[in-house]
Protein backbone atom coordinates (compact mmCIF):
# COMPACT_ATOMS: atom_id res chain seq x y z
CA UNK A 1 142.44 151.14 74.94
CA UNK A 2 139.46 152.47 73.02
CA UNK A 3 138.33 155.95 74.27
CA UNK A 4 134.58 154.71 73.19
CA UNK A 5 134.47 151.72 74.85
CA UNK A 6 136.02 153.13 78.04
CA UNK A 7 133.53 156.03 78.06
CA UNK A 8 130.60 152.94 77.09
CA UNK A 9 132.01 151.20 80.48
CA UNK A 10 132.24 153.92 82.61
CA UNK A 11 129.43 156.35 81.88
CA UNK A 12 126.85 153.49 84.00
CA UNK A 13 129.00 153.23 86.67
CA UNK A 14 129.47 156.32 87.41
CA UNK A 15 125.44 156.47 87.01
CA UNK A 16 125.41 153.75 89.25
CA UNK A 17 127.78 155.23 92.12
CA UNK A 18 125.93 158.52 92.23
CA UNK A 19 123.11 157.03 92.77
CA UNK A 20 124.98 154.99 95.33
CA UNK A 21 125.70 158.35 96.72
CA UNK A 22 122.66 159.59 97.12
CA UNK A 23 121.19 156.43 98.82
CA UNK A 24 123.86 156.94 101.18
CA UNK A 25 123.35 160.44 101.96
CA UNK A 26 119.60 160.20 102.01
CA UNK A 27 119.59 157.37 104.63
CA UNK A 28 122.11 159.12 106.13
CA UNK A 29 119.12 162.06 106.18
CA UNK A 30 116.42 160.17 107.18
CA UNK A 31 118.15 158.17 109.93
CA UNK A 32 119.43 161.16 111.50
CA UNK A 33 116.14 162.80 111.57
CA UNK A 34 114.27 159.92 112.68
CA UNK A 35 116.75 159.35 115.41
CA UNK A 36 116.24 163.72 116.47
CA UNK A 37 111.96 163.09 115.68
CA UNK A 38 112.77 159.62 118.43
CA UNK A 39 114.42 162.57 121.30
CA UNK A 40 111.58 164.38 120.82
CA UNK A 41 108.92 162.08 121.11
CA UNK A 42 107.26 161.23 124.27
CA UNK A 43 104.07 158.98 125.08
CA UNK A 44 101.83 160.92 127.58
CA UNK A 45 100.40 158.49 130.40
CA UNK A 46 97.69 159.52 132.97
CA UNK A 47 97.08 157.10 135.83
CA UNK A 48 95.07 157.69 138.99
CA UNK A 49 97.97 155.82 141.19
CA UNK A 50 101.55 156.02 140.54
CA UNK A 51 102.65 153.26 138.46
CA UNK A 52 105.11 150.22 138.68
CA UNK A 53 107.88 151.39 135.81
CA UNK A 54 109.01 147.45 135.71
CA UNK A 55 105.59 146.52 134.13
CA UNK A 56 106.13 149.22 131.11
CA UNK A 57 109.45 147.77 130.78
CA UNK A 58 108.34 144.33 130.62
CA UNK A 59 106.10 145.25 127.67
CA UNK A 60 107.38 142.86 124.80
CA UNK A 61 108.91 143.89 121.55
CA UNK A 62 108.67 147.84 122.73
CA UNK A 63 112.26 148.69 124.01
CA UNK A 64 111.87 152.20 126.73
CA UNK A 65 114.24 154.27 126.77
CA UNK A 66 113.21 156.74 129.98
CA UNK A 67 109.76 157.25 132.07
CA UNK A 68 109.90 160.29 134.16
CA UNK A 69 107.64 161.61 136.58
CA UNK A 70 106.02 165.00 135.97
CA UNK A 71 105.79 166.05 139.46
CA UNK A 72 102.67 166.69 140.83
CA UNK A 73 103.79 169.70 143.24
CA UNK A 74 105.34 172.08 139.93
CA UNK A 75 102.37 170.86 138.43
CA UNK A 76 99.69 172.64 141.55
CA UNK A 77 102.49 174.94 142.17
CA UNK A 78 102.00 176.43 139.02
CA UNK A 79 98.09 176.39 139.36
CA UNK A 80 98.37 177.83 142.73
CA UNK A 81 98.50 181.41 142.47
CA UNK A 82 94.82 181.70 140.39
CA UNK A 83 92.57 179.08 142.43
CA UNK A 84 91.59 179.39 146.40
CA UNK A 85 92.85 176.77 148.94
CA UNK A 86 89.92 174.59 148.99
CA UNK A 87 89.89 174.35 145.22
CA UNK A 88 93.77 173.53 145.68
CA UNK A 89 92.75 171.13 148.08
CA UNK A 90 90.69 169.19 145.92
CA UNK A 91 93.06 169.25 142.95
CA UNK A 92 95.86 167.80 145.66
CA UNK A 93 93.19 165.10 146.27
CA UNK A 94 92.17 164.39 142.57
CA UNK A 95 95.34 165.74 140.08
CA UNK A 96 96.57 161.93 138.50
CA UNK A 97 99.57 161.19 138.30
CA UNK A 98 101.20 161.89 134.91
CA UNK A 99 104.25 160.07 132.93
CA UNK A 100 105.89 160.99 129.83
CA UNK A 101 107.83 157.88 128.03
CA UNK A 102 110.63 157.73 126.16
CA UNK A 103 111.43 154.66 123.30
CA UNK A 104 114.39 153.69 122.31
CA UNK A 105 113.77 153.79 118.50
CA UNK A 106 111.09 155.44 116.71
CA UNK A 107 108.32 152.81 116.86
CA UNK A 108 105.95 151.39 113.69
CA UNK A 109 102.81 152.35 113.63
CA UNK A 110 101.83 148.86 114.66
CA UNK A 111 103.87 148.46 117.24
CA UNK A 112 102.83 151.91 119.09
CA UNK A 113 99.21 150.65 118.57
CA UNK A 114 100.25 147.61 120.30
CA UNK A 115 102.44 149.56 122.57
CA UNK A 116 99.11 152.34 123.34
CA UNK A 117 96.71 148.60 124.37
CA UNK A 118 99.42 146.99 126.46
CA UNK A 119 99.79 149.87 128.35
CA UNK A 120 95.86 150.61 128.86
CA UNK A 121 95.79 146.90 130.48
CA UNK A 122 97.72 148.22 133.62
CA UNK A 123 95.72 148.91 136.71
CA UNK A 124 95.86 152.52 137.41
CA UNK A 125 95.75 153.40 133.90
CA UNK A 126 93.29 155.98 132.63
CA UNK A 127 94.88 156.98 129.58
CA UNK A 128 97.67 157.18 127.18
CA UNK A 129 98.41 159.80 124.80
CA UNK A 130 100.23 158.37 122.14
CA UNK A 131 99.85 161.24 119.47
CA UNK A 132 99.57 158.66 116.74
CA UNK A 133 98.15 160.87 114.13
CA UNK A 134 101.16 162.95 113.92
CA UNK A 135 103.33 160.09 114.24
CA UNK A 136 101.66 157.93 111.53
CA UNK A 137 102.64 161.06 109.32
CA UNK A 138 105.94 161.66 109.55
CA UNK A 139 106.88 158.15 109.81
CA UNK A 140 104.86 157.36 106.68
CA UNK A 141 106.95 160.09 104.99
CA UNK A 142 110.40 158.45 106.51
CA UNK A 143 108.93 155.25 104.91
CA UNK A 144 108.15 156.75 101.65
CA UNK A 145 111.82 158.53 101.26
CA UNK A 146 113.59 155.15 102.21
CA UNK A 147 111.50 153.11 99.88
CA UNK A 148 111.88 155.18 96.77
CA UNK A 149 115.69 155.42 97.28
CA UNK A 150 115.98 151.90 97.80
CA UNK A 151 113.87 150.83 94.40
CA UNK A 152 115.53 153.69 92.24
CA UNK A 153 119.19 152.98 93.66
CA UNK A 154 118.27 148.59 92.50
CA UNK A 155 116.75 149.87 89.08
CA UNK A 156 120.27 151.59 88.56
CA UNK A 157 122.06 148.95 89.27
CA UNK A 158 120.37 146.76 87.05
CA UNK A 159 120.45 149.33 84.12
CA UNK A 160 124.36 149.75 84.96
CA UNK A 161 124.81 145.67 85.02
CA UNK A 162 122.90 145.23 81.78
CA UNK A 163 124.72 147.99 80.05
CA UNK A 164 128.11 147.02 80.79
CA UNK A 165 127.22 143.56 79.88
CA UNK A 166 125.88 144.01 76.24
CA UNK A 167 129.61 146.05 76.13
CA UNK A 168 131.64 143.37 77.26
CA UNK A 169 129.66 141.05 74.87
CA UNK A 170 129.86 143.59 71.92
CA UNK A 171 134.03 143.65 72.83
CA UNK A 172 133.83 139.44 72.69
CA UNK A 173 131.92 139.63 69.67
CA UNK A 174 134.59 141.78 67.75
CA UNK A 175 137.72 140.08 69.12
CA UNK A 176 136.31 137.00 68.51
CA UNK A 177 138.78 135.81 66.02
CA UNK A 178 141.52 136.88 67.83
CA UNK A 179 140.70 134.87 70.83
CA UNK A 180 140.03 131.88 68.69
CA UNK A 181 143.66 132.17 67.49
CA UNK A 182 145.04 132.79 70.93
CA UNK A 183 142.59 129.87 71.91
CA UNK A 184 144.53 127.32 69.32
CA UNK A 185 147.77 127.90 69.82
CA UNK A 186 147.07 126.82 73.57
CA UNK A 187 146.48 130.45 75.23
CA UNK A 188 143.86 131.32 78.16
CA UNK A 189 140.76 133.01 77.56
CA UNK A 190 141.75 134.96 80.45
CA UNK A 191 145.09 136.09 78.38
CA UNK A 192 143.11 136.93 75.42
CA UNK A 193 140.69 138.93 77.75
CA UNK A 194 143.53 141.42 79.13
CA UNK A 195 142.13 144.39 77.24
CA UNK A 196 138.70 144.28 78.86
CA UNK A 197 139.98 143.04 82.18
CA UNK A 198 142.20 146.56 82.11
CA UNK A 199 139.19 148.70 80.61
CA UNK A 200 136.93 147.17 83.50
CA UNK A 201 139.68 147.73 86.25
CA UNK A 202 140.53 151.49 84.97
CA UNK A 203 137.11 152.40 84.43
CA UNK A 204 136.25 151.60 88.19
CA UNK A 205 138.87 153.95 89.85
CA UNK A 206 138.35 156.62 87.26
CA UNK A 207 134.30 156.06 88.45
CA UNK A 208 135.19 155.90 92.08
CA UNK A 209 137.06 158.99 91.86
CA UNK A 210 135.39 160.99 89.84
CA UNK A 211 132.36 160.54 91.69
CA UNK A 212 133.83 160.83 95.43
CA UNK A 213 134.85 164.65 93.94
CA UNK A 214 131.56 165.02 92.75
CA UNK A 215 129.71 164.51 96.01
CA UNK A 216 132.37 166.73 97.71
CA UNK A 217 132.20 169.51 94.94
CA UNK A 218 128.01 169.27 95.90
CA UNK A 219 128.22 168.66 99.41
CA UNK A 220 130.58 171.88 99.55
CA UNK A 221 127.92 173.74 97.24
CA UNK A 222 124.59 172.96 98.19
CA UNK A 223 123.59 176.27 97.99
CA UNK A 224 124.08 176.73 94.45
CA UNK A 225 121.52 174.14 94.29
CA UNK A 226 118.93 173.88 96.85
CA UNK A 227 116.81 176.25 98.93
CA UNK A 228 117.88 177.25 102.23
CA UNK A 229 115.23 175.85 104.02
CA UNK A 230 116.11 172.67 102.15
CA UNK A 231 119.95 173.24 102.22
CA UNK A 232 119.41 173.79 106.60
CA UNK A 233 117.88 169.78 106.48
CA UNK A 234 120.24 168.54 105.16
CA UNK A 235 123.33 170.23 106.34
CA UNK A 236 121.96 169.53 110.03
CA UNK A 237 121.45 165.66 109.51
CA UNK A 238 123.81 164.49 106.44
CA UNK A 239 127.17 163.48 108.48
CA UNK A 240 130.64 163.39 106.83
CA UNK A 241 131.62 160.36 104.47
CA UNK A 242 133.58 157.52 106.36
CA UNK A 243 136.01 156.15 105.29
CA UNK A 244 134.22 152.68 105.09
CA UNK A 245 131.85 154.55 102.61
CA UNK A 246 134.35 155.85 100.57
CA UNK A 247 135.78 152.16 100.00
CA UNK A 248 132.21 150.96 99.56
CA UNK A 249 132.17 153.25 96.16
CA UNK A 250 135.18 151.76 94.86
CA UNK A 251 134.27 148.18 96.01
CA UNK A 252 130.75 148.22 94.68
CA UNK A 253 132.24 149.48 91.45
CA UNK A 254 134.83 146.96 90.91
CA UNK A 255 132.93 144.30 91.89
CA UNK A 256 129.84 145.22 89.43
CA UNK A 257 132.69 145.25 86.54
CA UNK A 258 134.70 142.59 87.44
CA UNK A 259 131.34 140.28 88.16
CA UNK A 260 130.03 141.30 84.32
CA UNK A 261 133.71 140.78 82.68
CA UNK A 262 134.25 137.44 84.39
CA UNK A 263 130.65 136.25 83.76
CA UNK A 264 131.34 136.34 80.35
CA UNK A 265 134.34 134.69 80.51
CA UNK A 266 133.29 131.64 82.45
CA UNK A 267 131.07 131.72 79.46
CA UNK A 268 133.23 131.20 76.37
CA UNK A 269 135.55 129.12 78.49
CA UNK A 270 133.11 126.80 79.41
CA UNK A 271 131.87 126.75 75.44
């Protein structure tokens, strides 16, 4: 096996599966700290009559996690000790009642929107707090992070497909005789192909492997790396590899290889 051509198949996949890496671990990130943003986030209501919970939860497409009650007595007991009695008296006979809400995923910005006008249309209603400016900002940057991981970890795999196939057509191209002998005297293309077949095959467990270390050697050193403030982000959201994932890197490798060896293949076979 040539050293060249193993380092010519490998070096994009193990481009490839980094990046692969990283996509994981960043949507790891960002669905770990959308999920603790989504615990913290609450939609304030303020209605002048306490409200019937069923018709929030009958509110289509907006699943609701928890409405609670702020009680109205902590609320004036609170107050209590700076106002006189007939000022407390009034605020007994005026306070609203208030309601904090709880969703079950972190909504769109259309959706709270929709979410903010259903809500308004309920008698007793007076108004509804739905903080969107903040929202709109740090789900816009959630957005943002997901969509630039997504396009960079496609343009990777493209540049790793097209690579390995101008490789596996440069290896054709030179063997070429050789399979055209193997060809006449009644052999398979697939026979013929063995070298580039094992070259594919060994190149995507050397990848998987040498990769899987290299996240662990980084994930055990981030602070060689990245600030602490950074380094405290990501240590608090990023979650250990699975199992499943670990597979995935070896799967996703072998299957990229094995999909630009055989394409070739089918190729001259059919020619």
């Amino acid at each position: 096996m040539s050293l060249k051509r193993f380092i010519s198949f490998s070096a994009p996949l193990m481009v490839m599966l980094f990046t692969f890496s990283i996509y994981i671990s960043i949507s790891k990130i960002v669905s770990n700290y959308e999920k603790s943003i989504n615990n913290d986030y609450s939609i304030i209501i303020v209605s002048s009559t306490p409200i019937i919970k069923s018709k929030i939860h009958d509110i289509k497409d907006i699943n609701v996690k928890k409405i609670t009650h702020l009680e109205r007595e902590q609320i004036l007991k609170n107050l209590n000790e700076d106002m006189s009695s007939g000022t407390y008296d009034l605020l007994v006979k005026k306070l609203p009642y208030f309601y904090t809400i709880s969703l079950d995923k972190f909504p769109t910005s259309t959706k709270l929107s929709y979410f903010k006008v259903e809500l308004e249309k309920i008698s007793g209603i007076k108004s509804v707090e739905t903080f969107s400016k903040n929202h709109d900002n740090i789900y816009s940057l959630l957005l943002l992070i997901k969509t630039i991981v997504s396009s960079l970890f496609i343009c990777i795999i493209i540049f790793a497909f097209l690579i390995m196939l101008d490789n596996v057509k440069i290896w054709f191209f030179e063997h070429s005789n050789r399979l055209s002998v193997i060809k006449l005297h009644g052999g398979s293309i697939f026979y013929g192909a063995n070298p580039i077949i094992k070259i594919a095959l060994i190149s995507s467990i050397f990848s998987s492997v040498f990769i899987a270390l290299c996240i662990y050697f980084l994930k055990e050193n981030l602070d060689l790396f990245l600030q602490i403030e950074v380094m405290n982000i990501i240590t608090s959201n990023l979650t250990a590899y699975t199992a499943l994932e670990i597979v995935s890197l070896f799967a996703l490798s072998l299957v990229l290889s094995f999909i630009t060896v055989f394409g070739i293949l089918l190729k001259h076979r059919i020619k």
